[in-house]
C-alpha atoms as a PDB file:
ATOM      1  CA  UNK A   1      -0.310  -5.325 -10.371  1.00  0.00           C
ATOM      2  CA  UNK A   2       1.289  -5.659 -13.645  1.00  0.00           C
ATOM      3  CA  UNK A   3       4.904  -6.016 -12.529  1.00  0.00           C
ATOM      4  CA  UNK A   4       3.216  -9.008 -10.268  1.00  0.00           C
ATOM      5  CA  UNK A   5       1.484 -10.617 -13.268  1.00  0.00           C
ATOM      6  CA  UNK A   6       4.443 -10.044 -16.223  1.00  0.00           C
ATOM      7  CA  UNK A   7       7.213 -10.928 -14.245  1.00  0.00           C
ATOM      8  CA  UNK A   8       6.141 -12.848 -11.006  1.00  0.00           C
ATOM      9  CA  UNK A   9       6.899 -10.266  -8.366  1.00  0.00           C
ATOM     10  CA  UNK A  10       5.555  -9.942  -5.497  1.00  0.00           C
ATOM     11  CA  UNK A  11       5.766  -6.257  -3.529  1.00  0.00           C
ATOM     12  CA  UNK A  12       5.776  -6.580   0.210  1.00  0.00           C
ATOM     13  CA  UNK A  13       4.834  -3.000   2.175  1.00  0.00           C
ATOM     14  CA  UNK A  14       1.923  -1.882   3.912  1.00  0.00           C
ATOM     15  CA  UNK A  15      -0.785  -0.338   2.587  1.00  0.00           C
ATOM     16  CA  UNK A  16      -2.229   2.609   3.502  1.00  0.00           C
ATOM     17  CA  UNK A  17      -5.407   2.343   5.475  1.00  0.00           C
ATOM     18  CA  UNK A  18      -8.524   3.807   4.676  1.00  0.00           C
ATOM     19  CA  UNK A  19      -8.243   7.348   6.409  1.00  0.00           C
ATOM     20  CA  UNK A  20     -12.379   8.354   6.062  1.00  0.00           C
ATOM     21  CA  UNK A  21     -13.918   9.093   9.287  1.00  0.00           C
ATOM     22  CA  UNK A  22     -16.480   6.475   8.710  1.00  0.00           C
ATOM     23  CA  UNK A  23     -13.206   3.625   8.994  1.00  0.00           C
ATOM     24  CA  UNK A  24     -12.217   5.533  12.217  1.00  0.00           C
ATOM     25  CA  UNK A  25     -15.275   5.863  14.067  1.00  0.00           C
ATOM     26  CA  UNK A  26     -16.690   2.888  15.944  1.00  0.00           C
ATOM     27  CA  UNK A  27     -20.206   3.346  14.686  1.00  0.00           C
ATOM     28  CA  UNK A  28     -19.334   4.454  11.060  1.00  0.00           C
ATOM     29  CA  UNK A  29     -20.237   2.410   8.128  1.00  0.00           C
ATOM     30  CA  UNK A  30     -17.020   2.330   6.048  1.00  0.00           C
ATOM     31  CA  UNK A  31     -15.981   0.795   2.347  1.00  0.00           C
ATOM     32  CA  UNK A  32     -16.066  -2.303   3.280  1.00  0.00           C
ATOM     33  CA  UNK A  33     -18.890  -3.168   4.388  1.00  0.00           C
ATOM     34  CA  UNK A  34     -20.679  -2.344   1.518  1.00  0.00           C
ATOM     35  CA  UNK A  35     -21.573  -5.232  -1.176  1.00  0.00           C
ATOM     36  CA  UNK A  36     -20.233  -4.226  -4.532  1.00  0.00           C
ATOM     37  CA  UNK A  37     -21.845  -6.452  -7.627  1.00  0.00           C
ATOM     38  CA  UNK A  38     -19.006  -6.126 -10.647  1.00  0.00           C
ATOM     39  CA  UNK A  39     -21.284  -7.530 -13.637  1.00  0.00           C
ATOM     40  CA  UNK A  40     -24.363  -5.480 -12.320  1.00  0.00           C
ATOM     41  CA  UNK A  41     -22.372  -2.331 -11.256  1.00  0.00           C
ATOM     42  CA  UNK A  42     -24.302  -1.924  -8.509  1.00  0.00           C
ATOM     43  CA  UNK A  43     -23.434  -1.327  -4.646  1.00  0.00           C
ATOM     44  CA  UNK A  44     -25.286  -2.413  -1.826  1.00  0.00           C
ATOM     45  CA  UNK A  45     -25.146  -0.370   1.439  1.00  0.00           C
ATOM     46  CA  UNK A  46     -25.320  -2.188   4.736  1.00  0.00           C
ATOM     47  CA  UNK A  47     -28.940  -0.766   5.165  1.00  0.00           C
ATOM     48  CA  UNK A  48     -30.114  -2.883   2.009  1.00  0.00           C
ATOM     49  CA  UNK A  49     -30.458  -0.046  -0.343  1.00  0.00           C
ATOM     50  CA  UNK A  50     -28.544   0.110  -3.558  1.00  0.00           C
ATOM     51  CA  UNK A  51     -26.579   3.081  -5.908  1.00  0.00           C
ATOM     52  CA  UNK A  52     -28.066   4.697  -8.545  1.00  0.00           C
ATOM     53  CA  UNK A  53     -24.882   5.821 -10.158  1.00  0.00           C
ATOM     54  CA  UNK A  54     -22.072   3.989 -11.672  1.00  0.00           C
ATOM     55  CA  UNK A  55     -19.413   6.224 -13.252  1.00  0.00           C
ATOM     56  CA  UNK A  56     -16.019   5.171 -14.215  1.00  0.00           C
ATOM     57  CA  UNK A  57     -13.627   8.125 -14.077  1.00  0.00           C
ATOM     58  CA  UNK A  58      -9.990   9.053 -13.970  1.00  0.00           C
ATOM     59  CA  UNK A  59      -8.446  10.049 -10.812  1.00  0.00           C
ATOM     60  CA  UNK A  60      -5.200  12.809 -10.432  1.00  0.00           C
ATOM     61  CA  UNK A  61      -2.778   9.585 -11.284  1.00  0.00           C
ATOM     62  CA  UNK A  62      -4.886   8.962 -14.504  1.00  0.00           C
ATOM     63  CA  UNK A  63      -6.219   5.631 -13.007  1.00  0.00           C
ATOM     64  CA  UNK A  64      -9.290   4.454 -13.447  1.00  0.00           C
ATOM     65  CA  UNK A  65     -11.318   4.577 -10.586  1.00  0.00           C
ATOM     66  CA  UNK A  66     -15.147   4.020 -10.147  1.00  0.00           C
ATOM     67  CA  UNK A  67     -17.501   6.692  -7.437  1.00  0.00           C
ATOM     68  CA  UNK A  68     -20.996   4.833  -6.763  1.00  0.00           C
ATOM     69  CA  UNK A  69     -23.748   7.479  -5.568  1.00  0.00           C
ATOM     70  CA  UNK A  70     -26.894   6.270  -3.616  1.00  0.00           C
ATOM     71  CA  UNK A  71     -30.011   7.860  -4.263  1.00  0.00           C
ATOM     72  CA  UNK A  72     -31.130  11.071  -2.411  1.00  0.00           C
ATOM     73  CA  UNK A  73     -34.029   9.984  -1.665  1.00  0.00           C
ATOM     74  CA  UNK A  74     -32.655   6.660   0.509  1.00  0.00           C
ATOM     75  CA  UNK A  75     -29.902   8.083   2.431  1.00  0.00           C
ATOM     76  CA  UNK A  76     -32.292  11.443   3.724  1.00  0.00           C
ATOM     77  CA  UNK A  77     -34.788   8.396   4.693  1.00  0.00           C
ATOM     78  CA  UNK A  78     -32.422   6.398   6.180  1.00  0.00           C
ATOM     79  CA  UNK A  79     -31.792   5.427  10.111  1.00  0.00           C
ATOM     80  CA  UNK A  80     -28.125   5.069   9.633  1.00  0.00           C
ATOM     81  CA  UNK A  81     -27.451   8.267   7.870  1.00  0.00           C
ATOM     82  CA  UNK A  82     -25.037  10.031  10.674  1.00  0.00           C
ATOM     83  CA  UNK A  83     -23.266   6.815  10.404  1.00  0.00           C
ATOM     84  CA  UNK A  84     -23.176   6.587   6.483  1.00  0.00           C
ATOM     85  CA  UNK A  85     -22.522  10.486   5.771  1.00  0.00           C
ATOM     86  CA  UNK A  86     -22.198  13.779   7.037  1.00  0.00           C
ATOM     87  CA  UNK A  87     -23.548  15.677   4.404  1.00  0.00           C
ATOM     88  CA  UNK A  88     -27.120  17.565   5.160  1.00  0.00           C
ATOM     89  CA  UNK A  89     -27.976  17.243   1.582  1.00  0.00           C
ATOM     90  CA  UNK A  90     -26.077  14.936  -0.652  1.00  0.00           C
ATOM     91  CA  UNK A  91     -26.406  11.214  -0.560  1.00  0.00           C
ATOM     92  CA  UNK A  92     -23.342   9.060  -0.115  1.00  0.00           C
ATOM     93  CA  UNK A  93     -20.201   8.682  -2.448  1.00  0.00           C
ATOM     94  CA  UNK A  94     -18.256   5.472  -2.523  1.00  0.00           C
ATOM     95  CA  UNK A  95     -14.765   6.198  -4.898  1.00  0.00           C
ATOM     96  CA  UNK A  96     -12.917   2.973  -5.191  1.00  0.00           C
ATOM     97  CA  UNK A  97     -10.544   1.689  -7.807  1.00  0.00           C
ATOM     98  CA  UNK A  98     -11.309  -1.153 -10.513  1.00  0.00           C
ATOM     99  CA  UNK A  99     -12.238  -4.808  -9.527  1.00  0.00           C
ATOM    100  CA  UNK A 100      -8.859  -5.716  -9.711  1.00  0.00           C
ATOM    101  CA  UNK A 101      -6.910  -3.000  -7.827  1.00  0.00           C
ATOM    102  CA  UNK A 102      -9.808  -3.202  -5.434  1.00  0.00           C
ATOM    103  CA  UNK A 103      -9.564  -6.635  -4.001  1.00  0.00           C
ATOM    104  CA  UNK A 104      -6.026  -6.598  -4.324  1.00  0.00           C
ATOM    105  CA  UNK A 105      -5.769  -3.662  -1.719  1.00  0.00           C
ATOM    106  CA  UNK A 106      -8.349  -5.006   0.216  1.00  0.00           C
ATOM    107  CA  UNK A 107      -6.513  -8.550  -0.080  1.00  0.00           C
ATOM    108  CA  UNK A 108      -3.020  -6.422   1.154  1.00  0.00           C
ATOM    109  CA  UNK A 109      -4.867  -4.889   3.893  1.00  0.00           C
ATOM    110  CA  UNK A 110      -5.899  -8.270   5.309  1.00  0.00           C
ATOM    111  CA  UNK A 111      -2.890  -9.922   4.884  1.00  0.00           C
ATOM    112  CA  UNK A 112      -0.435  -6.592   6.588  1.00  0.00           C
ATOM    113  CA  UNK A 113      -2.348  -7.533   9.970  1.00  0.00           C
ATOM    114  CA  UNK A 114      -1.436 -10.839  10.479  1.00  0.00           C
ATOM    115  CA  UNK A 115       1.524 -12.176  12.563  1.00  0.00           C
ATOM    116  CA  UNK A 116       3.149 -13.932   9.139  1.00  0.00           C
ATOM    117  CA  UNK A 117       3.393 -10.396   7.303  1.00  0.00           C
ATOM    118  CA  UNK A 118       4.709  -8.622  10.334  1.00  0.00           C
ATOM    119  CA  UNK A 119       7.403 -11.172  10.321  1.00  0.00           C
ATOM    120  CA  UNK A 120       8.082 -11.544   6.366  1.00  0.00           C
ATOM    121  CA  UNK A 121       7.763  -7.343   6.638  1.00  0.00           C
ATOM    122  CA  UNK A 122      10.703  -7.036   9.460  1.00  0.00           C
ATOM    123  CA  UNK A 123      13.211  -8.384   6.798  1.00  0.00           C
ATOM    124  CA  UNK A 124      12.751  -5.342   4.971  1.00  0.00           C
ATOM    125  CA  UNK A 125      15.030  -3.238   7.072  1.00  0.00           C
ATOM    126  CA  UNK A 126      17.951  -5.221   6.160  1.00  0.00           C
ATOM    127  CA  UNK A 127      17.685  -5.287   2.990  1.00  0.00           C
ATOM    128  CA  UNK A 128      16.634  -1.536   2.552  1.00  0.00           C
ATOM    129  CA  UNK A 129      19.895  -1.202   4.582  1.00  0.00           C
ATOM    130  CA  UNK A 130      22.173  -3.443   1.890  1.00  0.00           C
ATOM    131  CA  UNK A 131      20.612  -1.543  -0.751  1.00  0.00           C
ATOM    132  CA  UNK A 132      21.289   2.089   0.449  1.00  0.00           C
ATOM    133  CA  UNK A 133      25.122   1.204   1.108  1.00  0.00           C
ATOM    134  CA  UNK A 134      25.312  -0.189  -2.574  1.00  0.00           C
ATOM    135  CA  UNK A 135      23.476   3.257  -4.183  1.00  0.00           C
ATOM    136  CA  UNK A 136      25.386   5.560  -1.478  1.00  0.00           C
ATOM    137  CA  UNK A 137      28.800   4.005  -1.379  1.00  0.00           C
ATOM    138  CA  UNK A 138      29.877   1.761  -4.181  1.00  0.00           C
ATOM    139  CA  UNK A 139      27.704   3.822  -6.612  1.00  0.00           C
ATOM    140  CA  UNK A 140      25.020   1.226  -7.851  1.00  0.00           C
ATOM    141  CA  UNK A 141      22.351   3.802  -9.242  1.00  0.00           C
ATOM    142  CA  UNK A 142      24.737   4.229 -11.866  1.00  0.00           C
ATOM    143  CA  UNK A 143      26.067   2.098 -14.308  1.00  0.00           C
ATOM    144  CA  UNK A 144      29.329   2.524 -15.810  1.00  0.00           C
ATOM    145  CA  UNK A 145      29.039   0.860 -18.737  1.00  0.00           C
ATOM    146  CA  UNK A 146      26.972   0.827 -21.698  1.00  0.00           C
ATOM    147  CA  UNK A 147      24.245  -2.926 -22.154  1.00  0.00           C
ATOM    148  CA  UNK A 148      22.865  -5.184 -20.247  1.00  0.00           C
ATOM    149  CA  UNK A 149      25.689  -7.536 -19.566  1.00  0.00           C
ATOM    150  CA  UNK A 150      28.300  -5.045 -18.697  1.00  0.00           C
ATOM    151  CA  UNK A 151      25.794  -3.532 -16.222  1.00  0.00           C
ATOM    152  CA  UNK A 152      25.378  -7.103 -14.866  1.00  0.00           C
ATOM    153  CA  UNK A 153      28.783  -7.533 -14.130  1.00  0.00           C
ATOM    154  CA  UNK A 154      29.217  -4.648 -12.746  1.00  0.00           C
ATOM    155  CA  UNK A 155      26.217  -5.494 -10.139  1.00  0.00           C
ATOM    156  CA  UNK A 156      27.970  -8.727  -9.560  1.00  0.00           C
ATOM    157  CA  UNK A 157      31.278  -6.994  -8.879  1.00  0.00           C
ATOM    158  CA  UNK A 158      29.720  -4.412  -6.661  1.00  0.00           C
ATOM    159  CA  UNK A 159      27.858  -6.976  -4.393  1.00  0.00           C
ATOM    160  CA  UNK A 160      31.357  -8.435  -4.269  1.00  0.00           C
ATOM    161  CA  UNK A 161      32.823  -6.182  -3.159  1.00  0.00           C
ATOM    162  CA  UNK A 162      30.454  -4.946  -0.202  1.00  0.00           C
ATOM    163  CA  UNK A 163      30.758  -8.532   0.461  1.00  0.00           C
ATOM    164  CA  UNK A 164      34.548  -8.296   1.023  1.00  0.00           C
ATOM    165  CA  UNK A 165      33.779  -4.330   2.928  1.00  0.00           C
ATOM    166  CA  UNK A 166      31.709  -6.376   5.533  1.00  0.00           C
ATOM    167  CA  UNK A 167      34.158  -9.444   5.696  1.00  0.00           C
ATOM    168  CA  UNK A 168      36.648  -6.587   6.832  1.00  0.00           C
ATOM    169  CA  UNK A 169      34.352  -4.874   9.145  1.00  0.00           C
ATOM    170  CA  UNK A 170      33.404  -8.033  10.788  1.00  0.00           C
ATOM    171  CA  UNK A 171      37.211  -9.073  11.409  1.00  0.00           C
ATOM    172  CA  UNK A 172      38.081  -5.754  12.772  1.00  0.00           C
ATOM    173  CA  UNK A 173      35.373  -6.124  15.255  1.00  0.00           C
ATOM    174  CA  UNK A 174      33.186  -3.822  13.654  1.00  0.00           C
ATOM    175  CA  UNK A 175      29.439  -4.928  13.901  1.00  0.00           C
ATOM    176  CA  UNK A 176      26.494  -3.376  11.995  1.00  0.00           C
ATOM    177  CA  UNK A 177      24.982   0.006  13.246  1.00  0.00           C
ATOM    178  CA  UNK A 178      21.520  -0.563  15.029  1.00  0.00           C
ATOM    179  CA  UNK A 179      18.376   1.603  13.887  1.00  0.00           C
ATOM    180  CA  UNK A 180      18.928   4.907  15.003  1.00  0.00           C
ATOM    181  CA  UNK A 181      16.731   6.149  18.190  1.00  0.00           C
ATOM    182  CA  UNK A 182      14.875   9.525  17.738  1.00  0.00           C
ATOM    183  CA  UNK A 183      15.684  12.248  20.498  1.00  0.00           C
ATOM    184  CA  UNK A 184      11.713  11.691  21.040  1.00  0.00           C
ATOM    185  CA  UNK A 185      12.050   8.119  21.697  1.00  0.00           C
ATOM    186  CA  UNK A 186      14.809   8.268  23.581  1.00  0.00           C
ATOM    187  CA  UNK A 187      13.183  10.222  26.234  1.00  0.00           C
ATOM    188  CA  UNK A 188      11.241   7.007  26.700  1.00  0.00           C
ATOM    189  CA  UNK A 189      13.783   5.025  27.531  1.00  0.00           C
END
């Protein structure tokens, strides 16, 4: 989020889905659907009934993240309850990130399913591919040379020169290797 804000970069990867049991069974009530008011810090659950709780806390990777808790007394009532939580006691716990970080990962998640991220995403191979010959065979993890501009040209020089590697590989015949099957996936074919 900052890198994207300071310096105009955008990172393009999947992110990972939510993995509760509520998001992977049909009839459970996940994240999502839940209203979240920012200015009120409040959370609405599908069923109408809001939290009583709003704490701000810091998670392992000293983030701030924010757990809503619904009131005891409205989730035992509740019809929906096997679909909300399975806890026999306990009402249900929402943990999500900061407004911010929220809708940004909720933003990412609707954007990795459509057909224009698949396609942008598939691009990423190659390049990961450029990248690892650079760092593996012409040494670009590690610089040389001591400032900015020296480092520089050495980058330049580097992509140069795989430049010229692949010019060579391509007049000898040689084309680029293709993913690599797994033994598993072979067995497929």
């Amino acid at each position: 989020m900052t890198c994207q804000r300071t310096y105009g970069v955008e990172v393009i990867g999947p992110v990972a889905v939510n993995g509760s049991w509520q998001s992977t069974s049909p009839e459970g009530l996940e994240n999502t659907q839940f209203l979240i008011d920012w200015k009120k810090k409040i959370m609405t659950c599908p069923q109408g009934k809001t939290s009583k709780k709003w704490t701000v806390k810091q998670d392992k990777t000293v983030s701030d993240v924010i757990r809503a808790q619904f009131g005891k007394k409205d989730c035992l009532a509740c019809p929906a309850v096997s679909q909300c939580t399975r806890a026999a006691v306990n009402p249900r716990q929402i943990v999500f990130r900061q407004q911010e970080h929220h809708e940004a990962i909720q933003a990412a998640r609707r954007r990795q399913t459509t057909k224009a991220f698949k396609e942008r995403y598939s691009k990423r191979s190659g390049i990961e591919g450029t990248i690892s010959q650079g760092i593996r065979a012409f040494g670009l993890r590690v610089s040389r040379y001591l400032g900015q501009e020296k480092t520089h040209l050495q980058h330049v020089l580097i992509a140069t020169a795989m430049n010229v590697v692949r010019l060579f590989q391509w007049q000898m015949g040689e084309t680029p290797s293709q993913h690599r099957i797994s033994r598993f996936a072979a067995l497929a074919l």
